[in-house]
N, C-alpha and C. Protein backbone atom coordinates (compact mmCIF):
# COMPACT_ATOMS: atom_id res chain seq x y z
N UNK A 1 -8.13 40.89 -5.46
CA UNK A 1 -8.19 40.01 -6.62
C UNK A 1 -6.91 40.10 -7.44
N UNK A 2 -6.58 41.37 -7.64
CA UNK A 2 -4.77 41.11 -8.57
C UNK A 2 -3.79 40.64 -7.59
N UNK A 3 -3.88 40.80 -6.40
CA UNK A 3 -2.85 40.08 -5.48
C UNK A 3 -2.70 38.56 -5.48
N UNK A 4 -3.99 38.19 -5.95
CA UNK A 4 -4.33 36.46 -5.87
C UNK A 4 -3.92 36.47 -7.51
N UNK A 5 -4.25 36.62 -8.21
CA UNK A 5 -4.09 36.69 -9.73
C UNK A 5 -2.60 36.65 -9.92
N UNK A 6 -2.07 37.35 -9.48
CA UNK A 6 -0.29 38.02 -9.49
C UNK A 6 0.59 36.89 -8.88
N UNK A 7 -0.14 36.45 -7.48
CA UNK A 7 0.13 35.00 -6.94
C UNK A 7 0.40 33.98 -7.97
N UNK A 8 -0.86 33.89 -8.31
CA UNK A 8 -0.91 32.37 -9.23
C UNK A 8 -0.14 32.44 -10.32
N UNK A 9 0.05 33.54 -10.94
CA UNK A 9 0.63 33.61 -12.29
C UNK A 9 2.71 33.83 -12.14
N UNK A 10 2.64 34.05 -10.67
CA UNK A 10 4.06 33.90 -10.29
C UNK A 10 4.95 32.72 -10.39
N UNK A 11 3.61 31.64 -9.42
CA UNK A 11 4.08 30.55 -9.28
C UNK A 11 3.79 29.31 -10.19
N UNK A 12 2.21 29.70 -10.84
CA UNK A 12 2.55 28.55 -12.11
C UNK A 12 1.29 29.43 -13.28
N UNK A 13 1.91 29.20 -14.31
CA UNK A 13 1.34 30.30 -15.28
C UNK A 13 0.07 29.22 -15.74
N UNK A 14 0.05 27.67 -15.74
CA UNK A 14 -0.50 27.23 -16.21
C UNK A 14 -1.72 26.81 -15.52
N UNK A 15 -2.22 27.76 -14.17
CA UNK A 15 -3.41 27.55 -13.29
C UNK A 15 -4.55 28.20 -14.48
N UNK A 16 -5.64 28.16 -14.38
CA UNK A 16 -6.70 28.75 -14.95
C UNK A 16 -7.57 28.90 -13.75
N UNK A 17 -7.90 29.98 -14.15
CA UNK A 17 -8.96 30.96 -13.26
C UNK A 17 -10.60 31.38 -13.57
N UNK A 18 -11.24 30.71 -12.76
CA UNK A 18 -12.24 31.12 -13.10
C UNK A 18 -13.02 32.03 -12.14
N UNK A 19 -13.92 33.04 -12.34
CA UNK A 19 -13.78 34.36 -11.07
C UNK A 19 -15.64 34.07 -11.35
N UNK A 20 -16.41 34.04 -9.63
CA UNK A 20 -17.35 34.46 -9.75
C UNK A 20 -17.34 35.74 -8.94
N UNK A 21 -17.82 36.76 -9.96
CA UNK A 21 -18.01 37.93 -9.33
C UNK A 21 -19.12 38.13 -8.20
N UNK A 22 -19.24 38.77 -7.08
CA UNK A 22 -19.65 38.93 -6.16
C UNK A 22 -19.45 40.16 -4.79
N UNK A 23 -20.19 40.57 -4.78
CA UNK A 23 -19.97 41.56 -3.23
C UNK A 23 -19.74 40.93 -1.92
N UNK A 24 -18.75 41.66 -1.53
CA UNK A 24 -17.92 40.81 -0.33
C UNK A 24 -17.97 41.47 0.86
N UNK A 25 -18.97 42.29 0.89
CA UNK A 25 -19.39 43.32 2.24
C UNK A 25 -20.63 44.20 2.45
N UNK A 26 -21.28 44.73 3.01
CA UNK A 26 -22.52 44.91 2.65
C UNK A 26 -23.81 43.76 3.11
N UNK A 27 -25.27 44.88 3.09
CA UNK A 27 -26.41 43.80 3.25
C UNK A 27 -25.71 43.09 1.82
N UNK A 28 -26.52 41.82 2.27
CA UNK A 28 -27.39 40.90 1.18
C UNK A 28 -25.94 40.20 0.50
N UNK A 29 -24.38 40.45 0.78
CA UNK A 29 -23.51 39.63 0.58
C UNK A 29 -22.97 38.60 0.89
N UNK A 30 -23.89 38.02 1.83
CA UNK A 30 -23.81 37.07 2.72
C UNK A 30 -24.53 35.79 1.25
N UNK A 31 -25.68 36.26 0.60
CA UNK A 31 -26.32 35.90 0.00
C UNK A 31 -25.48 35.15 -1.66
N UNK A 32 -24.97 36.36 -1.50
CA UNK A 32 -23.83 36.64 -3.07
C UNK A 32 -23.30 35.41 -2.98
N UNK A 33 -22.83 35.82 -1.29
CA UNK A 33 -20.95 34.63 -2.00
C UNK A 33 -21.59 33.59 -1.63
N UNK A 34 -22.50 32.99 -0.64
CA UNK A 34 -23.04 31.47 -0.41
C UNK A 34 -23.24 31.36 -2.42
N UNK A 35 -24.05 31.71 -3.19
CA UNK A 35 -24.42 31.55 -4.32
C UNK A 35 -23.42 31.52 -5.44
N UNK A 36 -22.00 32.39 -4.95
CA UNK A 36 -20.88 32.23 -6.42
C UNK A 36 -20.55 31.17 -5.90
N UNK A 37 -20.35 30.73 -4.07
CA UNK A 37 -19.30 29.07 -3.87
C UNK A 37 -20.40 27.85 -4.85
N UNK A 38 -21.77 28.33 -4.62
CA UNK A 38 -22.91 26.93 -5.38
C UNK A 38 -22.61 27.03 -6.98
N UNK A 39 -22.31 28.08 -7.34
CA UNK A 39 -22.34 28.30 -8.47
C UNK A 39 -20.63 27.87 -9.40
N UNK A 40 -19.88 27.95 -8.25
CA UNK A 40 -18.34 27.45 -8.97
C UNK A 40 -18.41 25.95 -8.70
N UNK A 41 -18.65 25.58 -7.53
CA UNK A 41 -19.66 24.12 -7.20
C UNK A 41 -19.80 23.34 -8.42
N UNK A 42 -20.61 23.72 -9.30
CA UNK A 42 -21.47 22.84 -10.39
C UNK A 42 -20.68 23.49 -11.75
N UNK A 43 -19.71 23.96 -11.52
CA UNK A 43 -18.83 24.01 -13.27
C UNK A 43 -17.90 22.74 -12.90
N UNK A 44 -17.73 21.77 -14.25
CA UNK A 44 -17.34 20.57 -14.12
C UNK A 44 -15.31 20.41 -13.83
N UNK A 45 -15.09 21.56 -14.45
CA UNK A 45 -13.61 21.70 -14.19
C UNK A 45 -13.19 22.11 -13.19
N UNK A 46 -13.53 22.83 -12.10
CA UNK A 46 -13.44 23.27 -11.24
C UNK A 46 -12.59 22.38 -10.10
N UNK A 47 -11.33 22.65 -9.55
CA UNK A 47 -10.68 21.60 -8.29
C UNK A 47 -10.64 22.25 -7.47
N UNK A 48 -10.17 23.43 -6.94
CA UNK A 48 -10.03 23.68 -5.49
C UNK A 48 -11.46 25.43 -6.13
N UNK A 49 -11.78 25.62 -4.57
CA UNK A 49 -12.11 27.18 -4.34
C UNK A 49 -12.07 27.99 -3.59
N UNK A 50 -11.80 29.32 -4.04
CA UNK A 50 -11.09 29.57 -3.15
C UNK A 50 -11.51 31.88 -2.90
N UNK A 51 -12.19 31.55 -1.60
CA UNK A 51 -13.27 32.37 -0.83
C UNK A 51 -12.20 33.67 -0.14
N UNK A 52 -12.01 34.60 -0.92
CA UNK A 52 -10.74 35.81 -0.10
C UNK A 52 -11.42 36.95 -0.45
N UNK A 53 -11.06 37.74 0.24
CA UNK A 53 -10.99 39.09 0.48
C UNK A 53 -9.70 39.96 1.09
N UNK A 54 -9.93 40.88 1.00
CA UNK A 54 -8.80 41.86 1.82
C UNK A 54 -9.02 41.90 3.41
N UNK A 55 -7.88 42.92 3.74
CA UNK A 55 -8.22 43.43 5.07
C UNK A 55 -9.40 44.30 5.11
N UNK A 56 -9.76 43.90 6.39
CA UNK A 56 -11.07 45.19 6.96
C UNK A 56 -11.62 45.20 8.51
N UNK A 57 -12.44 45.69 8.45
CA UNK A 57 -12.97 46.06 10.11
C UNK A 57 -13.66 44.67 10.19
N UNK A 58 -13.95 44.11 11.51
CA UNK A 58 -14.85 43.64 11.90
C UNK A 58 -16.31 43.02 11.08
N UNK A 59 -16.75 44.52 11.09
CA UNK A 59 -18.06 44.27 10.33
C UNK A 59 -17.67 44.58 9.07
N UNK A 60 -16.72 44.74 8.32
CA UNK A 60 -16.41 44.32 6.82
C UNK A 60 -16.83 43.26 6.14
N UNK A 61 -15.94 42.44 7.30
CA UNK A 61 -15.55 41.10 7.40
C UNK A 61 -16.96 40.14 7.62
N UNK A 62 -17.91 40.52 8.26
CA UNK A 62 -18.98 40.10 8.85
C UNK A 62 -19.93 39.25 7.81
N UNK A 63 -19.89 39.64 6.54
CA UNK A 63 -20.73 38.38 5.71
C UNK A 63 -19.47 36.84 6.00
N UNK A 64 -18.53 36.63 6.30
CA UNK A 64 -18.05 35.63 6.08
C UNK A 64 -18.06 35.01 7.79
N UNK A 65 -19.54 35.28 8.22
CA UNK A 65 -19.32 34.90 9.81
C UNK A 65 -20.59 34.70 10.03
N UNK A 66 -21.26 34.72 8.75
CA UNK A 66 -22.66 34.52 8.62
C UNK A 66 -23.16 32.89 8.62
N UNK A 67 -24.57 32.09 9.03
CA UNK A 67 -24.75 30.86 9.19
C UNK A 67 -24.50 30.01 6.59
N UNK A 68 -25.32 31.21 6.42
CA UNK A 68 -25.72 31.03 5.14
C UNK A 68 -23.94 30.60 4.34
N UNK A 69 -22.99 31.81 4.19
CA UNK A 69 -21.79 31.48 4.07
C UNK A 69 -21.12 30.17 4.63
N UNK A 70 -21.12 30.08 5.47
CA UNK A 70 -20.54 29.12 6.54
C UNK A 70 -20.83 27.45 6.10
N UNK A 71 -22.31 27.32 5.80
CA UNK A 71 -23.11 26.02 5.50
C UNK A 71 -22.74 25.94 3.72
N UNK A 72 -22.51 26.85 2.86
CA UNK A 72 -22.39 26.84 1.97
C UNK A 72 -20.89 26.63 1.78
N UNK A 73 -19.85 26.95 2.13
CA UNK A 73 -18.76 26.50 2.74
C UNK A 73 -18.47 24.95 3.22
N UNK A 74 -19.22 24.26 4.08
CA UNK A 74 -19.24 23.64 4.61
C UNK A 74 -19.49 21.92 3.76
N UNK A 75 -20.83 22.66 2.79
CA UNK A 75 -21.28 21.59 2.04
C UNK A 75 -20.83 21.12 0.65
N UNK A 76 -19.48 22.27 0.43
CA UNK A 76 -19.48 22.53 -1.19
C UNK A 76 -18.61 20.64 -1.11
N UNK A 77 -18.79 20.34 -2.50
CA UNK A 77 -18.07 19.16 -2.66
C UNK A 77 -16.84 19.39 -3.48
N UNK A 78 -16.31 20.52 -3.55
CA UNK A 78 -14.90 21.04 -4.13
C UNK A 78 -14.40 21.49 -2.72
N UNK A 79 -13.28 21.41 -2.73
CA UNK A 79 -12.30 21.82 -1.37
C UNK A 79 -12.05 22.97 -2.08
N UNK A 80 -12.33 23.82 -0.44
CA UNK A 80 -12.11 25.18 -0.59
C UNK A 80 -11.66 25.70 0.73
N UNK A 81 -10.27 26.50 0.11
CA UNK A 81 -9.15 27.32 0.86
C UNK A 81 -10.05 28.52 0.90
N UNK A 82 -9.93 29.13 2.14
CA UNK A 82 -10.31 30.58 3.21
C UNK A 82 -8.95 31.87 3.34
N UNK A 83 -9.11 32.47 2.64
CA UNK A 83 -7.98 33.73 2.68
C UNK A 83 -8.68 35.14 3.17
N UNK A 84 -9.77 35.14 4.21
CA UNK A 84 -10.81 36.51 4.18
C UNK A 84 -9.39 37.35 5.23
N UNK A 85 -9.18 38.30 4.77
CA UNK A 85 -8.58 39.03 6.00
C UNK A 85 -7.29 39.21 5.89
N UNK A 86 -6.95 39.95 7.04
CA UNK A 86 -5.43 39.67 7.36
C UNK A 86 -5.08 38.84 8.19
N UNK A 87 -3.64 38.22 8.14
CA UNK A 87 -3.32 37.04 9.29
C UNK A 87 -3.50 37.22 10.42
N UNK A 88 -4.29 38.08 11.19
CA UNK A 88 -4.81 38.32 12.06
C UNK A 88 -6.37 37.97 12.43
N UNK A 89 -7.24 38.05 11.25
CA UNK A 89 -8.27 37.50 11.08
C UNK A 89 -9.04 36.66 11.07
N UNK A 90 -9.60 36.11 12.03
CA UNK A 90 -10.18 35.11 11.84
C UNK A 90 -12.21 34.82 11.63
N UNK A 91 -12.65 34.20 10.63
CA UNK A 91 -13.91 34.13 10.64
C UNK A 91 -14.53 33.03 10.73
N UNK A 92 -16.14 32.26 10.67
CA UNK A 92 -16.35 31.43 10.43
C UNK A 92 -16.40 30.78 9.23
N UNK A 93 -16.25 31.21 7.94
CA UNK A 93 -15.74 30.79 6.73
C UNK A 93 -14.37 30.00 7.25
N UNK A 94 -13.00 30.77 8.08
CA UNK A 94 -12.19 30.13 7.65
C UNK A 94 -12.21 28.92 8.70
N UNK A 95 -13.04 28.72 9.50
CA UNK A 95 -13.05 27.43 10.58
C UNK A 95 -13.84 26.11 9.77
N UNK A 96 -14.75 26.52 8.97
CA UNK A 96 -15.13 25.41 8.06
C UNK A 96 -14.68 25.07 6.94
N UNK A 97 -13.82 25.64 6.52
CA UNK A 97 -13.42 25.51 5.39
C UNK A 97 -12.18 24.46 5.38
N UNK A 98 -12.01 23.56 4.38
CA UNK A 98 -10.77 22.50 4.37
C UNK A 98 -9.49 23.00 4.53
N UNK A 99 -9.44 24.10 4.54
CA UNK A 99 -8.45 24.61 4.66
C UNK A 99 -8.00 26.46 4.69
N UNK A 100 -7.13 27.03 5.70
CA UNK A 100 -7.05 28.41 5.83
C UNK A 100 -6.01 29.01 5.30
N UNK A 101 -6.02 30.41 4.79
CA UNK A 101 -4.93 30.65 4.48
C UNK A 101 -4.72 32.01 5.38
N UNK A 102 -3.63 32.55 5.71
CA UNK A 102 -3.57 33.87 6.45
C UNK A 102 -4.11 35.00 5.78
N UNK A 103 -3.73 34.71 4.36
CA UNK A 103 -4.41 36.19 3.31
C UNK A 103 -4.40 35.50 2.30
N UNK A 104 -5.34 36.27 1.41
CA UNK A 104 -5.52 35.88 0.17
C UNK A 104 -4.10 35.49 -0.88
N UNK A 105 -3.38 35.99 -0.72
CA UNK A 105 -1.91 35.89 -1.45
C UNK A 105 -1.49 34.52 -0.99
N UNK A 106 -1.90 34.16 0.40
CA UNK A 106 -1.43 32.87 0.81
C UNK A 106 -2.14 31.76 0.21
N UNK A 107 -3.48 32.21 0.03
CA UNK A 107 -4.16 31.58 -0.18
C UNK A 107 -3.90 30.67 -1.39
N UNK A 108 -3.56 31.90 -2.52
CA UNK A 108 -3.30 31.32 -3.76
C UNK A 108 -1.78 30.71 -4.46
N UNK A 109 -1.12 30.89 -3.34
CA UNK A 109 0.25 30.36 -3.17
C UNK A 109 0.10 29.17 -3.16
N UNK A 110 -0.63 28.63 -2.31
CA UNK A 110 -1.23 27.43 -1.45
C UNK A 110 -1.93 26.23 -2.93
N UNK A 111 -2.84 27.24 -3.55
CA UNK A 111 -3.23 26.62 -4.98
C UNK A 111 -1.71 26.60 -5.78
N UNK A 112 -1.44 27.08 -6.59
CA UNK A 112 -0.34 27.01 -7.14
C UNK A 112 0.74 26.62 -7.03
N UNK A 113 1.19 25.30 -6.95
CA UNK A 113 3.08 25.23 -7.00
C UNK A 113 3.70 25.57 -7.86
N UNK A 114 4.78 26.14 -7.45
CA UNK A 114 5.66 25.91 -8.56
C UNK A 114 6.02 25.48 -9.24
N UNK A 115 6.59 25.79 -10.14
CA UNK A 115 6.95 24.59 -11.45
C UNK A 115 8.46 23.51 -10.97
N UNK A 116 9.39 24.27 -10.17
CA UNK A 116 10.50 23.71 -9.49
C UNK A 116 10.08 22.62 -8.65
N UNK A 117 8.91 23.00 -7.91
CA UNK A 117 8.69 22.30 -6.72
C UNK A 117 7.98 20.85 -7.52
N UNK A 118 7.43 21.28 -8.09
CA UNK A 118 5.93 20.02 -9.14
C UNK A 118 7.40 19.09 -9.67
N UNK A 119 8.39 20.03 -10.08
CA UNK A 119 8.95 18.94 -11.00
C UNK A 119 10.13 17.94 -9.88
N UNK A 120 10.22 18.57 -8.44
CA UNK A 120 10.91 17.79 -7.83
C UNK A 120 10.22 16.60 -7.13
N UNK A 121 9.05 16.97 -7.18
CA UNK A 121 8.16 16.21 -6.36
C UNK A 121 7.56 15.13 -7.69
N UNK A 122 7.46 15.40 -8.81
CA UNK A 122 7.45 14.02 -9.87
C UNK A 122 8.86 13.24 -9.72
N UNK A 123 9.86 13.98 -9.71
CA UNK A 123 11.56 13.11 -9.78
C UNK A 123 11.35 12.47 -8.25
N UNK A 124 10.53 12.99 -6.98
CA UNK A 124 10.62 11.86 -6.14
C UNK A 124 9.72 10.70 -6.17
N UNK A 125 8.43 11.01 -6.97
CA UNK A 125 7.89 9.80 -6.86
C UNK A 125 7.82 9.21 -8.26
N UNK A 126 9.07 9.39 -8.75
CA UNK A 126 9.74 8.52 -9.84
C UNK A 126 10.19 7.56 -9.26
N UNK A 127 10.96 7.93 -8.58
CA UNK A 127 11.93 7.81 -7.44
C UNK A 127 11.21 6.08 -6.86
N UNK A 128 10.33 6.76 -6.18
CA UNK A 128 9.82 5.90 -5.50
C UNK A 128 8.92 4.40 -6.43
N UNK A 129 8.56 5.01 -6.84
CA UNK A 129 7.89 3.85 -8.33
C UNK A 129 9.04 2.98 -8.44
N UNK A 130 9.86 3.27 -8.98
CA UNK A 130 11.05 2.61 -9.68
C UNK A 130 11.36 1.54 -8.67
N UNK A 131 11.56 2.14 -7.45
CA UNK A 131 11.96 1.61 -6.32
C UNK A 131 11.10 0.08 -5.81
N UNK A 132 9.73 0.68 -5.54
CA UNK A 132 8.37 -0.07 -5.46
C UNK A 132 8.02 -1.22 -6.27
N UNK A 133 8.49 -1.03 -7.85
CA UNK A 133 8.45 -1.91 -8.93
C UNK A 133 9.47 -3.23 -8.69
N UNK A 134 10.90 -2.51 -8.23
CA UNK A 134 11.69 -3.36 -8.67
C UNK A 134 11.59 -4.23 -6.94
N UNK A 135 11.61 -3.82 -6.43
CA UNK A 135 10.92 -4.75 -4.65
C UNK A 135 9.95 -5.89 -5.03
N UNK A 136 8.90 -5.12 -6.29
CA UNK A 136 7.87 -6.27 -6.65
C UNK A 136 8.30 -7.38 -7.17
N UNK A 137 9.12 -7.23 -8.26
CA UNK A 137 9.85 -7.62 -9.17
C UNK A 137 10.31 -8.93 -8.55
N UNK A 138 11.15 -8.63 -7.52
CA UNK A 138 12.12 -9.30 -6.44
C UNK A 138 11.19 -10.54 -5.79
N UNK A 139 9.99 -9.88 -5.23
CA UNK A 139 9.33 -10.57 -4.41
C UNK A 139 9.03 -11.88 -5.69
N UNK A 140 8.37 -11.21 -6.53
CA UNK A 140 7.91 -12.16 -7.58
C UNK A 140 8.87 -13.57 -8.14
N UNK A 141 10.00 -12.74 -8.01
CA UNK A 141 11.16 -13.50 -8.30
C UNK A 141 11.04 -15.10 -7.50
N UNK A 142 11.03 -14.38 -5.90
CA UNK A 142 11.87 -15.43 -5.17
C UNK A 142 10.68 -16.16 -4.40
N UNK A 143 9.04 -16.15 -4.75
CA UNK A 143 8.13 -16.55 -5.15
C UNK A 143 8.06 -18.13 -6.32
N UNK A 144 8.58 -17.25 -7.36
CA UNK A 144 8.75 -18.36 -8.75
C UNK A 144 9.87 -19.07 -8.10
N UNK A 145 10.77 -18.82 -7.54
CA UNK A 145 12.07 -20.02 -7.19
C UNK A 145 11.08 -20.88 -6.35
N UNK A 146 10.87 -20.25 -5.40
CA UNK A 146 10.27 -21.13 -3.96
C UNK A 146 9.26 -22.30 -4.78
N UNK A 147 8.76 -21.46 -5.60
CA UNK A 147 7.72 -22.59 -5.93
C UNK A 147 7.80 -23.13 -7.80
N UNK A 148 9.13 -23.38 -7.68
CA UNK A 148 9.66 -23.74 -8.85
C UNK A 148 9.58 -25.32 -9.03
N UNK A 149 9.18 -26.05 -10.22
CA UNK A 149 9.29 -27.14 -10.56
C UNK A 149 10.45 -27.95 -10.16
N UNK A 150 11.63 -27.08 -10.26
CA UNK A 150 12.90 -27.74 -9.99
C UNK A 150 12.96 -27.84 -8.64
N UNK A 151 12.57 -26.97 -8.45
CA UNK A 151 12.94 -27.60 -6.37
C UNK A 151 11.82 -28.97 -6.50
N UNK A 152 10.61 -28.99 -7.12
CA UNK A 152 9.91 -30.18 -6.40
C UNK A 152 10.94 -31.40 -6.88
N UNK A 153 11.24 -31.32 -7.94
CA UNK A 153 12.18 -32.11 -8.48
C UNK A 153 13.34 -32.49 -8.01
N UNK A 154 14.16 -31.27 -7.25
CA UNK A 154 15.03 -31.79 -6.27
C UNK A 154 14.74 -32.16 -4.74
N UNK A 155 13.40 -32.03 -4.54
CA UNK A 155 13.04 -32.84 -3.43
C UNK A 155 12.40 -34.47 -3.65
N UNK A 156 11.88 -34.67 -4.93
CA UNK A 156 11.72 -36.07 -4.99
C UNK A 156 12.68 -36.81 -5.62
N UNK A 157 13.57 -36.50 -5.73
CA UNK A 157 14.98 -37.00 -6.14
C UNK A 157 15.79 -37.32 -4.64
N UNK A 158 15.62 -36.54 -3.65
CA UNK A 158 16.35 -36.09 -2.53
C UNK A 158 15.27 -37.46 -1.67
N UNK A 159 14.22 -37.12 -1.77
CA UNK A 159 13.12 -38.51 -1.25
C UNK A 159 13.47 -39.69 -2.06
N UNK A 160 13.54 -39.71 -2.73
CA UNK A 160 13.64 -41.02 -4.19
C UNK A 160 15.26 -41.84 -3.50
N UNK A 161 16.51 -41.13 -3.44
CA UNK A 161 17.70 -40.92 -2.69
C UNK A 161 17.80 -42.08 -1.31
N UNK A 162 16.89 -41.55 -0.69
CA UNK A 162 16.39 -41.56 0.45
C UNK A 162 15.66 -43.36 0.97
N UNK A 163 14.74 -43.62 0.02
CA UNK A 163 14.20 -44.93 -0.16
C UNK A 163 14.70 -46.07 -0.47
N UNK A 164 16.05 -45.15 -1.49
CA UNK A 164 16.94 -45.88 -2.14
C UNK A 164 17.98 -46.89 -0.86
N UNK A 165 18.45 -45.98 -0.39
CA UNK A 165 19.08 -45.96 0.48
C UNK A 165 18.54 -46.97 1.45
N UNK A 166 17.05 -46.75 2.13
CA UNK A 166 16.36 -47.38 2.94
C UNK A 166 16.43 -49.29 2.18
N UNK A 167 16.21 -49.16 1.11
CA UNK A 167 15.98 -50.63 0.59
C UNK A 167 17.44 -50.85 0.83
N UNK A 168 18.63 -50.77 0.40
CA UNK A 168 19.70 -51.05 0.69
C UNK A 168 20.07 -51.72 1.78
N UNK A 169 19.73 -50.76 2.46
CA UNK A 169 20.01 -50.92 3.89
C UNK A 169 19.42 -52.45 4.55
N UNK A 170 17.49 -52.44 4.29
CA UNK A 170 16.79 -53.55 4.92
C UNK A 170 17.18 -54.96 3.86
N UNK A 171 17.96 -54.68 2.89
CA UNK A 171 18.74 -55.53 1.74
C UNK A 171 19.80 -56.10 2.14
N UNK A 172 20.59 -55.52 2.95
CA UNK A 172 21.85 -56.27 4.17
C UNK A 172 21.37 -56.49 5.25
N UNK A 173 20.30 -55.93 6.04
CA UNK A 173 19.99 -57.02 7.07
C UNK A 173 19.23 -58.35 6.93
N UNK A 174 18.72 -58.53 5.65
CA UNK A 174 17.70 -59.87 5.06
C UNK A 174 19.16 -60.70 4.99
N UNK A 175 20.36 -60.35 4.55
CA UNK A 175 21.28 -61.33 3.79
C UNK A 175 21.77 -61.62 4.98
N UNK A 176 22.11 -60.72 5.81
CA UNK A 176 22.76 -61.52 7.48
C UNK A 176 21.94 -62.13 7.38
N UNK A 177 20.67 -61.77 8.00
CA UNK A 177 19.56 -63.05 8.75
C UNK A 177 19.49 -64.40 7.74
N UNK A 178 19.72 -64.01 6.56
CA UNK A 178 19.72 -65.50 5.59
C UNK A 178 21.17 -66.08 6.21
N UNK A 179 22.23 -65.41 6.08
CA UNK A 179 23.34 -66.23 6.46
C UNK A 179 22.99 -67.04 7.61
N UNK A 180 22.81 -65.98 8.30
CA UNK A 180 22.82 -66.81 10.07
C UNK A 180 22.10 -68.05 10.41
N UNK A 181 20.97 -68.00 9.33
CA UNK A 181 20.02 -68.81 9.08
C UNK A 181 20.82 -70.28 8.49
N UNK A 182 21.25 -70.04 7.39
CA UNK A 182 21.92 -71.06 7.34
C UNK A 182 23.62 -71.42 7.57
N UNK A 183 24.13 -70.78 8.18
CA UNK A 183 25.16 -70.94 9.23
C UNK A 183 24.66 -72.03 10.53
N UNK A 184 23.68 -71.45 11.04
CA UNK A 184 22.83 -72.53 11.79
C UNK A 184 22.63 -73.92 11.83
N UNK A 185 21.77 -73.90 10.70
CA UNK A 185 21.13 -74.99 10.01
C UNK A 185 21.97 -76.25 9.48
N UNK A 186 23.16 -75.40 9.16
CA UNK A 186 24.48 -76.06 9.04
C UNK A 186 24.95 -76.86 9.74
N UNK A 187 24.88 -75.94 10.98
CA UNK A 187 25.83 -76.67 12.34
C UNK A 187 24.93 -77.41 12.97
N UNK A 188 23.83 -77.27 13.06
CA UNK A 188 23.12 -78.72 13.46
C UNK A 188 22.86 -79.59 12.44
N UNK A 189 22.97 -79.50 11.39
CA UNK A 189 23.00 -81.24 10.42
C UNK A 189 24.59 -81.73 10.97
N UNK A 190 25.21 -81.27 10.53
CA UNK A 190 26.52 -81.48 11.07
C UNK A 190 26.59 -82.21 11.89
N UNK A 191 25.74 -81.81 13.30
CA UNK A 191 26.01 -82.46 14.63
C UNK A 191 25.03 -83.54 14.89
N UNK A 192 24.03 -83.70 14.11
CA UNK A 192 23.11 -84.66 14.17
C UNK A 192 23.70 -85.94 13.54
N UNK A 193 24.70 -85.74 12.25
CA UNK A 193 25.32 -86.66 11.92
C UNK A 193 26.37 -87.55 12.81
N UNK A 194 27.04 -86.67 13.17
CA UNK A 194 27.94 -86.97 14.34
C UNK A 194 27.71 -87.75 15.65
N UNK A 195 26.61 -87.71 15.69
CA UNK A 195 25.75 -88.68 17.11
C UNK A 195 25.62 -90.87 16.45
N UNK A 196 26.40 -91.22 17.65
CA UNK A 196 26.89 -92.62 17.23
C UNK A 196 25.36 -92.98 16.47
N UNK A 197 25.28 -94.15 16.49
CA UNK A 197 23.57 -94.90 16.30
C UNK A 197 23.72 -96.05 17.01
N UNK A 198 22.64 -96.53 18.00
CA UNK A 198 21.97 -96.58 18.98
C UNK A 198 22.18 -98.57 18.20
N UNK A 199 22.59 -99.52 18.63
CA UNK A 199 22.75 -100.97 18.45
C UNK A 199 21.20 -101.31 19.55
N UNK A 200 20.46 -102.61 18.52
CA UNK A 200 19.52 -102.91 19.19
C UNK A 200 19.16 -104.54 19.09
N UNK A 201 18.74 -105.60 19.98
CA UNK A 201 18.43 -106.45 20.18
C UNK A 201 17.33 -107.46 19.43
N UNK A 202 17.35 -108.10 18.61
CA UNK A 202 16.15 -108.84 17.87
C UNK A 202 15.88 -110.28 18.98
N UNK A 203 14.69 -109.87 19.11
CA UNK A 203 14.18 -111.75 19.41
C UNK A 203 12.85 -112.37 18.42
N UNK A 204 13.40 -113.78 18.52
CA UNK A 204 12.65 -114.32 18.13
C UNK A 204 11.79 -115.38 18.62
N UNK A 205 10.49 -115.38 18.53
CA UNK A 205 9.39 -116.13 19.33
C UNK A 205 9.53 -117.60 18.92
């Protein structure tokens, strides 16, 4: 327990600790610690928990390999880190548990960052925000252009342009076809005039 204590207070002074006391070897400890994990369980502040002991024999070790431990472990709805032992150790506490640590010291390393590390890891996802925002920003941007009043405006101007143009156009082929029309019309009065007239015979009865 001062090894984990000594841990936390190394790496960030501002963890708070809350300790359920309990026997960690022995009959009937199997009983204990299933009941301190239910019991740290249902305090409302509570975020991680975290189930250690020291080194020991085998059967030291043996309440944390128990079904009762294990299920109580298993079901808690706080995530809870496993430090029973030495890094050599392995139990069924630490196979159900969200997570293992080699020893208790690791364990609480594992809870605790540093204050260096916390504050590099806010400057990166500053970092990244800033970044994320101004991408939005952008998108939003070129969103409002795309679907900007002024473009519709310079497309029915660009259509408007366009029609303009078209009448123009079917506006000089009407005036040929009128010319030709009477260019025509022309040249045959013309030539109809030009045809002698026809002298004809009167009798009288």
């Amino acid at each position: 327990m001062r090894d984990i204590l000594s841990a936390l207070h190394r790496r960030n002074r501002n963890v708070s600790v809350l300790i359920s006391p309990c026997r960690v070897q022995g009959e009937g400890s199997e009983n204990e610690i299933a009941q301190a994990i239910k019991d740290l369980e249902k305090h409302p502040d509570i975020e991680v928990i975290l189930v250690a002991r020291g080194g020991g024999s085998i059967e030291d070790l043996w309440a944390f390999n128990t079904e009762i431990v294990a299920r109580a472990v298993a079901n808690c709805r706080v995530p809870v880190i496993s430090g029973v032992g030495h890094e050599t150790d392995i139990t069924i506490c630490d196979l159900v548990a969200d997570m293992r640590a080699p020893t208790p010291t690791a364990a609480a390393e594992l809870v605790a960052k540093g204050a260096q590390e916390l504050s590099g890891r806010w400057v990166s996802l500053h970092k990244h925000l800033q970044q994320g925002i101004k991408e939005k920003i952008l998108a939003l941007r070129h969103r409002f252009l795309k679907a900007s009043p002024l473009r519709f405006l310079d497309n029915y101007q660009h259509r408007l342009q366009n029609q303009r143009l078209r009448i123009l156009s079917m506006q000089d082929r009407l005036l040929t076809n009128i010319d030709k029309r009477l260019v025509s019309s022309r040249f045959k009065l013309e030539h109809n005039r030009e045809k002698p007239k026809e002298s004809g015979t009167a009798q009288c009865a």
